[in-house]
Structures are given as structure tokens and as C-alpha cells.
N, C-alpha and C. Protein backbone atom coordinates (compact mmCIF):
# COMPACT_ATOMS: atom_id res chain seq x y z
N UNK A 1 22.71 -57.11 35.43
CA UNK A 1 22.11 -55.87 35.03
C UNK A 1 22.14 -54.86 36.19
N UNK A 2 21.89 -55.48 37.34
CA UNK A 2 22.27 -54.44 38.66
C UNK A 2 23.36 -53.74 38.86
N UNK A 3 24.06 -54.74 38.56
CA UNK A 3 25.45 -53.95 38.45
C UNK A 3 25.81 -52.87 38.11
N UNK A 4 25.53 -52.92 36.71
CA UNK A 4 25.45 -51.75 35.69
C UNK A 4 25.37 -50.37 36.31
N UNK A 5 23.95 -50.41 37.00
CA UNK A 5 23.82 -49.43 37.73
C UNK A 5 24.40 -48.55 39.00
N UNK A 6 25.45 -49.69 39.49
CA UNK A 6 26.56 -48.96 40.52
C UNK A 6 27.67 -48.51 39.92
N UNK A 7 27.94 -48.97 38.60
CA UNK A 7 29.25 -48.26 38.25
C UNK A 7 29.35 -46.85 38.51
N UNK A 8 30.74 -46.37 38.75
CA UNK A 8 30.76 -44.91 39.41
C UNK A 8 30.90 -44.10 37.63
N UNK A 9 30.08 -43.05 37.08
CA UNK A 9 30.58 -42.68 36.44
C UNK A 9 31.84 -41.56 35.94
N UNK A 10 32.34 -41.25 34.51
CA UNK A 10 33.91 -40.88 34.79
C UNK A 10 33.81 -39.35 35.41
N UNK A 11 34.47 -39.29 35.96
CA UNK A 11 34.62 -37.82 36.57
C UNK A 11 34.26 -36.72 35.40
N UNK A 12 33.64 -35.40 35.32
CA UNK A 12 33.68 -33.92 34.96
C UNK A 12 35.41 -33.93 33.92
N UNK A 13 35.05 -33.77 32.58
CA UNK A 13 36.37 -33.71 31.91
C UNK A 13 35.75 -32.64 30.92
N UNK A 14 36.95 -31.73 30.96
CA UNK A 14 36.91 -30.61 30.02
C UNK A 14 37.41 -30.65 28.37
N UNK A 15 36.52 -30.07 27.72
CA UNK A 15 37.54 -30.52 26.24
C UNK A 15 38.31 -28.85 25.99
N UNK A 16 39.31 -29.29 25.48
CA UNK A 16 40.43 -28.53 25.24
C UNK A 16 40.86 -28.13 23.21
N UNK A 17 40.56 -27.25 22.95
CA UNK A 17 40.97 -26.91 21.49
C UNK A 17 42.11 -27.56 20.73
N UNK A 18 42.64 -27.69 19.64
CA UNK A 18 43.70 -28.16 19.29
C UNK A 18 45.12 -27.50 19.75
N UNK A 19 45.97 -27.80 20.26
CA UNK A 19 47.20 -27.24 20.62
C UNK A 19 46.83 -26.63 21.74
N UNK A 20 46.20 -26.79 22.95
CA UNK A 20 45.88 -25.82 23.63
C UNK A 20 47.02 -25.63 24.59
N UNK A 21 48.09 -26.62 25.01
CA UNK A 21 48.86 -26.37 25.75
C UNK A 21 50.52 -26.28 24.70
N UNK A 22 50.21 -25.96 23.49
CA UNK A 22 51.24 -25.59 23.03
C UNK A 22 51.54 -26.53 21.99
N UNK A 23 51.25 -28.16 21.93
CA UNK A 23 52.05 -29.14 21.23
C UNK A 23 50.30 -29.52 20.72
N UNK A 24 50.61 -30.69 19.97
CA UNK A 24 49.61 -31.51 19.34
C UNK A 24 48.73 -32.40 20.22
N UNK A 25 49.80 -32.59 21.45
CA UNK A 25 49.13 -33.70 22.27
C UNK A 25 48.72 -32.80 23.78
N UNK A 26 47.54 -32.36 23.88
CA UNK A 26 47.41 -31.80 24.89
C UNK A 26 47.20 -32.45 26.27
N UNK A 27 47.49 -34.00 25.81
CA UNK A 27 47.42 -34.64 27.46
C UNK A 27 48.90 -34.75 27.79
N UNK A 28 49.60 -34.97 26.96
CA UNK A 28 51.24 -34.86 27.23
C UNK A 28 51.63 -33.99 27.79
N UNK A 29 51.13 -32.44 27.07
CA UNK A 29 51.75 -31.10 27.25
C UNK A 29 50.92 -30.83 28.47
N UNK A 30 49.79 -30.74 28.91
CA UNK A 30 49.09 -30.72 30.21
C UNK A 30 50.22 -31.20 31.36
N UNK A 31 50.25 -32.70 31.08
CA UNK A 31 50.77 -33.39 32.56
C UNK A 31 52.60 -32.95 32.59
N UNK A 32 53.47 -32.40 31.43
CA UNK A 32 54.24 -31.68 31.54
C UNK A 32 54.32 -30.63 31.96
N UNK A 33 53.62 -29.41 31.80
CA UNK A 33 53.38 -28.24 32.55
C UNK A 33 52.96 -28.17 33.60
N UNK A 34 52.14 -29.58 34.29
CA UNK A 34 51.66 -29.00 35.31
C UNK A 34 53.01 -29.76 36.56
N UNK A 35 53.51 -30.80 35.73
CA UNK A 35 54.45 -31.07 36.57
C UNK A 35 55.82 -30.54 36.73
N UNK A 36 56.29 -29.76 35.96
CA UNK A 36 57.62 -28.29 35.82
C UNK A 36 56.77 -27.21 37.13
N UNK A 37 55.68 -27.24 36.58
CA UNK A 37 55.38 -25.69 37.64
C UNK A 37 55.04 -25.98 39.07
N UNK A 38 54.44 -27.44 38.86
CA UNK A 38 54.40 -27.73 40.68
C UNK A 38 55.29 -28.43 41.30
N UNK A 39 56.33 -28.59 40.75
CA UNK A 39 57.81 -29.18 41.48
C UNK A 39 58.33 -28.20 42.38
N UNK A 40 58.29 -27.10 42.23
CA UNK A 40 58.68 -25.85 42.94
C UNK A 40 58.17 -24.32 42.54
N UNK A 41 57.38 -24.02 43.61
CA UNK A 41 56.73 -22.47 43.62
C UNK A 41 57.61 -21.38 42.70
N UNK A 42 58.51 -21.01 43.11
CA UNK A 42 59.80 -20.61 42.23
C UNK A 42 59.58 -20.31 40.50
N UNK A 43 59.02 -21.48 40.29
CA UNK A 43 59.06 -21.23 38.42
C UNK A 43 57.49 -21.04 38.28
N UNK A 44 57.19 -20.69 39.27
CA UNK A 44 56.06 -19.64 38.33
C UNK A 44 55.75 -18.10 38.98
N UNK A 45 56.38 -18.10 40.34
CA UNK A 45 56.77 -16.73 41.07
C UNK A 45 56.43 -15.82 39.85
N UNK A 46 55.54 -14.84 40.18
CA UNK A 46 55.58 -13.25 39.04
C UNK A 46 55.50 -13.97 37.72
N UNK A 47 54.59 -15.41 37.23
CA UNK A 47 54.19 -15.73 36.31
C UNK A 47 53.02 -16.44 36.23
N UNK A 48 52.11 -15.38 36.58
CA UNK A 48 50.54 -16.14 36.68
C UNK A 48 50.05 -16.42 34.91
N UNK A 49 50.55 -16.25 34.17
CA UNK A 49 50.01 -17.32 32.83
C UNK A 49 50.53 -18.76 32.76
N UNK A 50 51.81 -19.15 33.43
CA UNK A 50 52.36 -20.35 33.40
C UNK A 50 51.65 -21.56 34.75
N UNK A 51 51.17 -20.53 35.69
CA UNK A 51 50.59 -20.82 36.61
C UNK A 51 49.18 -20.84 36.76
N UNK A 52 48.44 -19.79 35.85
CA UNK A 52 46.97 -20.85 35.35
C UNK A 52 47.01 -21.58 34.32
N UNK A 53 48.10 -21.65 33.21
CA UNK A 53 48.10 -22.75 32.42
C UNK A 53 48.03 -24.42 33.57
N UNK A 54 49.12 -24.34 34.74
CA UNK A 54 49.07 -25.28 35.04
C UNK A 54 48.25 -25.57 35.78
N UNK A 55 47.60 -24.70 36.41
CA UNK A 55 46.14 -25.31 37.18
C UNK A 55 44.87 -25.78 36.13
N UNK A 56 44.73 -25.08 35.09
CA UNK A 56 44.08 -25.45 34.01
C UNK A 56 44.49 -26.92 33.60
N UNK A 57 45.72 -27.36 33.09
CA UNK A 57 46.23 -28.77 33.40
C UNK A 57 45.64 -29.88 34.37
N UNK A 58 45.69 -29.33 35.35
CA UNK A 58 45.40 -30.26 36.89
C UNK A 58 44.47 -30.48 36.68
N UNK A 59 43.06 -29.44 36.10
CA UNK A 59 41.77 -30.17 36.43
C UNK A 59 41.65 -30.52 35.21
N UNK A 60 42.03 -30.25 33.88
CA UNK A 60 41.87 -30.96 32.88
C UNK A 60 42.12 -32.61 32.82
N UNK A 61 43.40 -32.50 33.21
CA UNK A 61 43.97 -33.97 33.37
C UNK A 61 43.08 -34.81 34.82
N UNK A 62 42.57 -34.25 35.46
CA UNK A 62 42.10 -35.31 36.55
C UNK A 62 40.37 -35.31 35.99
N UNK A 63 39.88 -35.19 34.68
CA UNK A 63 39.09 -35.94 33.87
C UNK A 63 39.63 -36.67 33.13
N UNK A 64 40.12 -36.31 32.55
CA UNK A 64 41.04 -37.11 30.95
C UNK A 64 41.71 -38.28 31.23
N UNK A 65 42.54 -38.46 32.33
CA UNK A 65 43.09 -39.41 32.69
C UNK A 65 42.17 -40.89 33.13
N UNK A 66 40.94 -40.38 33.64
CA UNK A 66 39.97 -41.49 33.91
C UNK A 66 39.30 -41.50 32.92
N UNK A 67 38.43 -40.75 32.04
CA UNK A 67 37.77 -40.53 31.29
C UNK A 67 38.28 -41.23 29.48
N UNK A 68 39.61 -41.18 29.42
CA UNK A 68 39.66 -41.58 27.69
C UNK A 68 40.41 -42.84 27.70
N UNK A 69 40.48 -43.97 27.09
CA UNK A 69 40.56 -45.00 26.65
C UNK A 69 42.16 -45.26 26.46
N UNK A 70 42.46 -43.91 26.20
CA UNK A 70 44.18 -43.86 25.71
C UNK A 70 44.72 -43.91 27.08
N UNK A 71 44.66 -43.91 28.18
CA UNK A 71 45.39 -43.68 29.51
C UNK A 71 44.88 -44.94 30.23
N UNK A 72 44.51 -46.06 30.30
CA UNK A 72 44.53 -47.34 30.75
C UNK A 72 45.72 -47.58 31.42
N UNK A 73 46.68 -47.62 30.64
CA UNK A 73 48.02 -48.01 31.61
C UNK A 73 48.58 -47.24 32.58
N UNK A 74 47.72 -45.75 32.89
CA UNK A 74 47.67 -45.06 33.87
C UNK A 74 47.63 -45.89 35.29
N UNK A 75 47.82 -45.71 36.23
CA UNK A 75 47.84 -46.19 37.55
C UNK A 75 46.53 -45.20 37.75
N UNK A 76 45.99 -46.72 38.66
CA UNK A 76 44.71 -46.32 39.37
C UNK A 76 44.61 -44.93 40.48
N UNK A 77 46.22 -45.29 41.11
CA UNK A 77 46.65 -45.17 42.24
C UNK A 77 46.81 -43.08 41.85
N UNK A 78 47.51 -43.05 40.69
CA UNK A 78 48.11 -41.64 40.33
C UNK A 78 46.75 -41.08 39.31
N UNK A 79 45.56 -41.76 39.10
CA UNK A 79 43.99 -40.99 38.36
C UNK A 79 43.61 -40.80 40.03
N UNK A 80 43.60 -41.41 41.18
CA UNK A 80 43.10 -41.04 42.31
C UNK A 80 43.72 -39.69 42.71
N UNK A 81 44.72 -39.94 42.38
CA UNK A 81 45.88 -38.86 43.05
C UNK A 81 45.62 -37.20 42.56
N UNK A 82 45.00 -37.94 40.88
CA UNK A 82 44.98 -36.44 40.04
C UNK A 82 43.68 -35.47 40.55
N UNK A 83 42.70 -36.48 40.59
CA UNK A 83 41.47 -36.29 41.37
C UNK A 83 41.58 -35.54 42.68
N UNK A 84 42.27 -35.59 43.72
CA UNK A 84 42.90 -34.95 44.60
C UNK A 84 43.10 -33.59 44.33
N UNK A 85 44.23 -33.43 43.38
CA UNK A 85 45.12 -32.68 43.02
C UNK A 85 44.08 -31.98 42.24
N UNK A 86 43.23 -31.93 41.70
CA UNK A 86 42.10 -30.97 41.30
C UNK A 86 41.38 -30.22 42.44
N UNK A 87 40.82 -30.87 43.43
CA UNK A 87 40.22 -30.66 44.31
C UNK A 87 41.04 -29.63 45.11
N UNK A 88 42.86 -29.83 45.72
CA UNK A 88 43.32 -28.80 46.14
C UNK A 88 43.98 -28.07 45.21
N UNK A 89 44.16 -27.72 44.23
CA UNK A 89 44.63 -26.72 43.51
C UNK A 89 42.98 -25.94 43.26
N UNK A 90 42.06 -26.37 43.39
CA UNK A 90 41.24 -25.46 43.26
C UNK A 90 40.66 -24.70 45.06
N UNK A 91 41.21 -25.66 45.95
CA UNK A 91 40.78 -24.92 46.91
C UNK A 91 42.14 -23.54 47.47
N UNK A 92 43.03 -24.36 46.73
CA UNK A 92 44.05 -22.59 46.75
C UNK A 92 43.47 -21.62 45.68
N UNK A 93 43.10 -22.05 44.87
CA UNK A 93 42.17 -20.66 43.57
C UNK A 93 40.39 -19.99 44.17
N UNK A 94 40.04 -20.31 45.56
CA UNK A 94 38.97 -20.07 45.40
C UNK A 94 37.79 -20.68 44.48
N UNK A 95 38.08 -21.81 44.35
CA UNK A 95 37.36 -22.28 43.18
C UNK A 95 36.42 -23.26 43.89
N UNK A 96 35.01 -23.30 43.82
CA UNK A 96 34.17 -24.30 44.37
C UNK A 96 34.12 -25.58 43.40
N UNK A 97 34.46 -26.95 44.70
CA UNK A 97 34.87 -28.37 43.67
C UNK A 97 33.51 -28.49 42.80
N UNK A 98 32.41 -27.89 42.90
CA UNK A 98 31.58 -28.83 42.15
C UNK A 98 31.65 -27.87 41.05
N UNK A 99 31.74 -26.79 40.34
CA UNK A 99 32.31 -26.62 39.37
C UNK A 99 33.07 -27.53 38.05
N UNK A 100 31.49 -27.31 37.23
CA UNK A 100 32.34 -27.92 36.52
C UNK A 100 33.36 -27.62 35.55
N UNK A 101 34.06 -28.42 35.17
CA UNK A 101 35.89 -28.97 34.45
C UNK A 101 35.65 -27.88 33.84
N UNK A 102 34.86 -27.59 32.38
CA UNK A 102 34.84 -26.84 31.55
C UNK A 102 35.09 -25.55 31.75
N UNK A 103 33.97 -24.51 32.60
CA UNK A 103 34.35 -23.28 33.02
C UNK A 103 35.46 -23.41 33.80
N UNK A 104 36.03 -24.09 34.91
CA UNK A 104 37.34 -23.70 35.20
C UNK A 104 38.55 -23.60 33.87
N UNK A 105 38.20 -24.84 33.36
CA UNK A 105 39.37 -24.65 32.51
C UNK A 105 39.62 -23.39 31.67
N UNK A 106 38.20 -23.06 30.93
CA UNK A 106 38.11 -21.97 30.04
C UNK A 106 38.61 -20.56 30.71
N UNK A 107 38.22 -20.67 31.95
CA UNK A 107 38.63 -19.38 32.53
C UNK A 107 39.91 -19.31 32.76
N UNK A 108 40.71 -20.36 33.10
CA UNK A 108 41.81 -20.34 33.30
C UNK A 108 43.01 -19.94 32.36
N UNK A 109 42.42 -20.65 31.22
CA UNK A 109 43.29 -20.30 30.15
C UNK A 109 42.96 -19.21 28.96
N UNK A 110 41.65 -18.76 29.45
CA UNK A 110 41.20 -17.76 28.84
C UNK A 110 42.20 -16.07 29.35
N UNK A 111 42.24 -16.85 31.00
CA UNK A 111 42.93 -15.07 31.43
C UNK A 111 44.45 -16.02 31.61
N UNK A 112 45.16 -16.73 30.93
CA UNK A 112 46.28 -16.91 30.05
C UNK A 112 46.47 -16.26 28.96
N UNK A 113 46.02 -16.73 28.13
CA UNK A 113 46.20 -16.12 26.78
C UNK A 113 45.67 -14.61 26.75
N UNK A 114 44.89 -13.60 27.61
CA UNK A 114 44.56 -12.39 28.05
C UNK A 114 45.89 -11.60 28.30
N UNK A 115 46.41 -12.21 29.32
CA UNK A 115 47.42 -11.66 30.04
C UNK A 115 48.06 -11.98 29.25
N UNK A 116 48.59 -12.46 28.53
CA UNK A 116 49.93 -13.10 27.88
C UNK A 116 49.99 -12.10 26.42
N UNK A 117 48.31 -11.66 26.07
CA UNK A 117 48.45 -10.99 24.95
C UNK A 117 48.72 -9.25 25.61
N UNK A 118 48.36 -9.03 26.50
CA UNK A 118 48.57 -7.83 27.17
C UNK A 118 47.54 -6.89 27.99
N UNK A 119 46.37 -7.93 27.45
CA UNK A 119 44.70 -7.21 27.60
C UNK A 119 44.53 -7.99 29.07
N UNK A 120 44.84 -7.07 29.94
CA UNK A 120 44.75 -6.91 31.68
C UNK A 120 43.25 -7.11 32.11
N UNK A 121 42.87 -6.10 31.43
CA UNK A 121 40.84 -6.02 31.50
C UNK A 121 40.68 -7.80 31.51
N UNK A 122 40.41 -7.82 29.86
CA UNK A 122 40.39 -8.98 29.78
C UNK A 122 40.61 -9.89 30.07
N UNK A 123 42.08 -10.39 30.67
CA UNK A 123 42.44 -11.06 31.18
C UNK A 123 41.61 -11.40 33.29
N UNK A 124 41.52 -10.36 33.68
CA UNK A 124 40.74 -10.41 34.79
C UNK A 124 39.48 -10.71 35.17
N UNK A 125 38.74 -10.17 34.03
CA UNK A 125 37.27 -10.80 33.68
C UNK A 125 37.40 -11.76 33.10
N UNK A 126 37.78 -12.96 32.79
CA UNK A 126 37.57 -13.95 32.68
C UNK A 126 37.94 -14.95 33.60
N UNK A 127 38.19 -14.24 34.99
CA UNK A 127 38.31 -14.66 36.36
C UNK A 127 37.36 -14.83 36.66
N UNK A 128 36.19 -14.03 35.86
CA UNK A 128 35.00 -13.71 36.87
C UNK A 128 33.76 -15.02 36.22
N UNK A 129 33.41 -16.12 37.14
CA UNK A 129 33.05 -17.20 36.59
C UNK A 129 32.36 -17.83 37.73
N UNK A 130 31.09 -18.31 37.82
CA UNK A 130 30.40 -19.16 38.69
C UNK A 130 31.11 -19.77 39.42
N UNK A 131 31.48 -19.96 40.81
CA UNK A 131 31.54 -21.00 41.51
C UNK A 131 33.47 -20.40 42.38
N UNK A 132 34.18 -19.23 41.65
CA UNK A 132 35.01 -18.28 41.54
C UNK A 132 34.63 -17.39 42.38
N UNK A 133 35.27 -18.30 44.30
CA UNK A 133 34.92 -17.06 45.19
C UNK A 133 36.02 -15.46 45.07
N UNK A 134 37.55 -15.61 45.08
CA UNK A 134 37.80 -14.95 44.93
C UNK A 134 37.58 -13.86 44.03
N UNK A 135 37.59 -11.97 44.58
CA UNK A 135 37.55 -11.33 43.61
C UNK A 135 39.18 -11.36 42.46
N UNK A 136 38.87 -11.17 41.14
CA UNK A 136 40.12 -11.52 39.78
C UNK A 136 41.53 -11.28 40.78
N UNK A 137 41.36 -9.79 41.33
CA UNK A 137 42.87 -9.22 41.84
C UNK A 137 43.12 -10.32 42.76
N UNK A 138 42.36 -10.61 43.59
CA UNK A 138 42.84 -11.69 44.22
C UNK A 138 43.38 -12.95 44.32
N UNK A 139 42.91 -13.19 43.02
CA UNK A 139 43.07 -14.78 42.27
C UNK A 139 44.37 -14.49 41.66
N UNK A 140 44.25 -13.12 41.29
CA UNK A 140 45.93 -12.46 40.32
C UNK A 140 46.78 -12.49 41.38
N UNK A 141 47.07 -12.52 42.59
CA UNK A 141 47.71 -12.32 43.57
C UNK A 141 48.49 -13.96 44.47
N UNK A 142 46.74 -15.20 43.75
CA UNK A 142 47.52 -16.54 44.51
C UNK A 142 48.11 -16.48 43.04
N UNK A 143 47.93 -16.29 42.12
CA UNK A 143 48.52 -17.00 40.59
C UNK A 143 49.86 -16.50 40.38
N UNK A 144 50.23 -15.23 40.98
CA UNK A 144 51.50 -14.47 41.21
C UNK A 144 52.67 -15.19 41.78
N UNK A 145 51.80 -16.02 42.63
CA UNK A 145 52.85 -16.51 44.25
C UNK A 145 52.04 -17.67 44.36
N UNK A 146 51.94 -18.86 44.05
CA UNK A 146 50.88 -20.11 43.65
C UNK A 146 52.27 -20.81 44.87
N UNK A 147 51.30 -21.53 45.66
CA UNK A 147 52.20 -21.66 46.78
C UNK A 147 52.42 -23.46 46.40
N UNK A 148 53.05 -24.12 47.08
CA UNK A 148 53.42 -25.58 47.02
C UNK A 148 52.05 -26.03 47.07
N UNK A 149 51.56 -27.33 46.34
CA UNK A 149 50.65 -27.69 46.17
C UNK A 149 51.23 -29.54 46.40
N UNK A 150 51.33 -30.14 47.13
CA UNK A 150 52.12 -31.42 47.19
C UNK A 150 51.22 -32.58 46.30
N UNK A 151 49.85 -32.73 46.41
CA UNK A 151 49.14 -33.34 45.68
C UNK A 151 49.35 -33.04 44.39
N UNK A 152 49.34 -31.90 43.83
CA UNK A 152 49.19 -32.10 42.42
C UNK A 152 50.74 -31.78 41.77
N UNK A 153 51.97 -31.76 42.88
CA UNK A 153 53.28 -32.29 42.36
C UNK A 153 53.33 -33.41 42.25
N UNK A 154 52.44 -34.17 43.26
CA UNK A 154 53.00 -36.04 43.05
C UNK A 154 52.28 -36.12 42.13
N UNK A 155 50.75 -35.59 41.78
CA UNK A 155 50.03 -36.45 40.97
C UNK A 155 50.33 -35.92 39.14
N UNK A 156 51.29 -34.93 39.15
CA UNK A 156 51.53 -34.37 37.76
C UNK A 156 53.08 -35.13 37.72
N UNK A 157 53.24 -35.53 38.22
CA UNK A 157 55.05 -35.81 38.05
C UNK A 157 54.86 -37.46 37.58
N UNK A 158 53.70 -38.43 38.63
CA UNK A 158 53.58 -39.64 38.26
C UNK A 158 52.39 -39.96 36.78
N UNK A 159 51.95 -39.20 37.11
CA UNK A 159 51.02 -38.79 35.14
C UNK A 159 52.00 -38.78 33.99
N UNK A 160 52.82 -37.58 34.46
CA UNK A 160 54.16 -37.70 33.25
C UNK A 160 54.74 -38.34 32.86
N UNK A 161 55.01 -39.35 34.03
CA UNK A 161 55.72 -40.41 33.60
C UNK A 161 55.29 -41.75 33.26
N UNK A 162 53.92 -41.61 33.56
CA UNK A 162 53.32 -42.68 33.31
C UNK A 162 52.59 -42.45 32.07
N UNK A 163 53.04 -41.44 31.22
CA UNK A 163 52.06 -41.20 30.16
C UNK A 163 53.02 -41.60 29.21
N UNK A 164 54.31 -41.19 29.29
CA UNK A 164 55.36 -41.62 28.30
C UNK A 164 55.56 -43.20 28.24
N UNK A 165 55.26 -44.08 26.90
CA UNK A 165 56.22 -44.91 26.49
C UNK A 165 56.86 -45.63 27.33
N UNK A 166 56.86 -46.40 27.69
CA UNK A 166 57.50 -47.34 28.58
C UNK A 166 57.67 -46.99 30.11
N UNK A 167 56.79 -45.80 30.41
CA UNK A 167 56.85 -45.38 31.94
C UNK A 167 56.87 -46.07 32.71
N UNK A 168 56.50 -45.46 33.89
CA UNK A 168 56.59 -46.38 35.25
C UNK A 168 55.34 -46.78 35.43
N UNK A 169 54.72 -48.33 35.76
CA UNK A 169 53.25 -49.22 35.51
C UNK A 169 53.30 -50.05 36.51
N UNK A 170 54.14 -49.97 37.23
CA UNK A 170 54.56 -50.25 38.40
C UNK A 170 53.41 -50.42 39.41
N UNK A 171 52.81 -49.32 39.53
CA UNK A 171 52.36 -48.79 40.80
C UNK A 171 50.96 -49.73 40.34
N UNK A 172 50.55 -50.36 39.45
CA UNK A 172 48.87 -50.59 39.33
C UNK A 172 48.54 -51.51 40.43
């Protein structure tokens, strides 16, 4: 019964709408986007919606991955990694770690779909969020030019592949 009581519980996990990253499976489409956009700075250069989609990803997935029942065959090694990879993709956004999952995420993909619809206002104020040191222009400025992030390339690239079907299980 002591025991019980040291278990660590699961990390801060955000819930996400249906289709939110585009497909049906938003843990698939998460750990895909976030691993295309952090392989190289380059593909999201002068595309800050593809680039808070994928930070929105990062901290989504470094709950989800520990947190739901379906990701077991996840490596211990790459849910540590994602965990990481939340922590510095939010310390390039100005974002304080204890923040929780939810408002980052919402904000993130809130001034996605803002910007993406054309509403600038909008899209900037929903930068504006507890724990969100940078002022919006500023945050519009790392999301512009979202620099190499090495943690959350390894930890979105080994998610991906470890989420698909016969991935790599290797590493447990």
C-alpha cells in the first residue's frame, strides 16, 4: 500500500479536438509534424502556423505519450526524451515549464488557425496567456525563424517511428 503512494504521477496532458492536427489520429499527425518541422529550421522559416502547430505537438505529445494506454510500446527512453523536448521548445517560446499542457496548447494552435485564417489581431492575442513571457510580436518573430531544437528532433523523429506498426522497440 506504501508503494502506491510513490508512484510518480502521468505528466500535464492536453486534450486536443477531433482532427486537430489535420487527420483522425491526432497522436500520429502530432509526432509527424513535429518531426518534418524539427528535422531542419528551413521548413518552417516565414511559417509560424506550421511552427506553432509543431510546438503545440511537442507538448501535447510529451503528455500523451506517457499518459494513454495506446503508447506502451513507446520507449521509456524516447517518453523521457519527449518530456525534455517540451521543456526546451518551450524555453525557446518564452513559455514558463510549469504551465500547464492545456493553455499552451490552446494558444498555440489557437494563433494557428488565427493566422492561417488571416485574423492577425486574433491570431496575436491568443499569444497572450499566463505563464507567456514573451510580448505576441516577439513570440511571432521566434515562430518566424524557430531555431534547431535537437531534443525535440530526436524525441519527435523516435515517437514517429515508434508509433507506427512495427516500429523501432528496440530501444526499451
Amino acid at each position: 500500500m506504501a508503494a502506491c503512494g510513490l508512484a510518480t504521477p502521468p505528466p500535464d496532458t492536453a486534450q486536443l479536438p477531433f482532427a486537430a492536427f489535420g487527420t483522425m489520429d491526432n497522436d500520429v499527425a502530432a509526432a509527424n509534424q513535429s518531426s518534418w518541422a524539427f528535422a531542419a529550421p528551413a521548413r518552417t522559416r516565414n511559417d509560424p502556423v506550421d511552427a506553432a502547430r509543431a510546438c503545440a505537438a511537442i507538448d501535447y505529445l510529451a503528455g500523451e505519450l506517457s499518459s494513454n494506454p495506446r503508447w506502451l510500446q513507446v520507449s521509456p527512453l524516447t517518453k523521457q526524451q519527449m518530456l525534455q523536448a517540451r521543456v526546451d521548445v518551450r524555453r525557446v517560446l518564452g513559455i514558463d515549464p510549469r504551465v500547464r499542457s492545456q493553455i499552451v496548447v490552446n494558444a498555440l494552435m489557437g494563433f494557428a488557425a488565427a493566422w492561417q485564417a488571416g485574423d492577425q489581431p486574433a491570431a496575436l492575442q491568443a499569444l497572450i496567456a499566463p505563464g507567456f513571457a514573451l510580448p505576441p510580436p516577439q513570440m511571432l518573430q521566434v515562430m518566424s525563424d524557430l531555431p534547431y531544437v535537437a531534443s525535440a528532433n530526436i524525441a519527435s523523429m523516435d515517437a514517429a517511428r515508434e508509433m507506427l506498426p512495427g516500429g523501432d522497440v528496440a530501444r526499451r
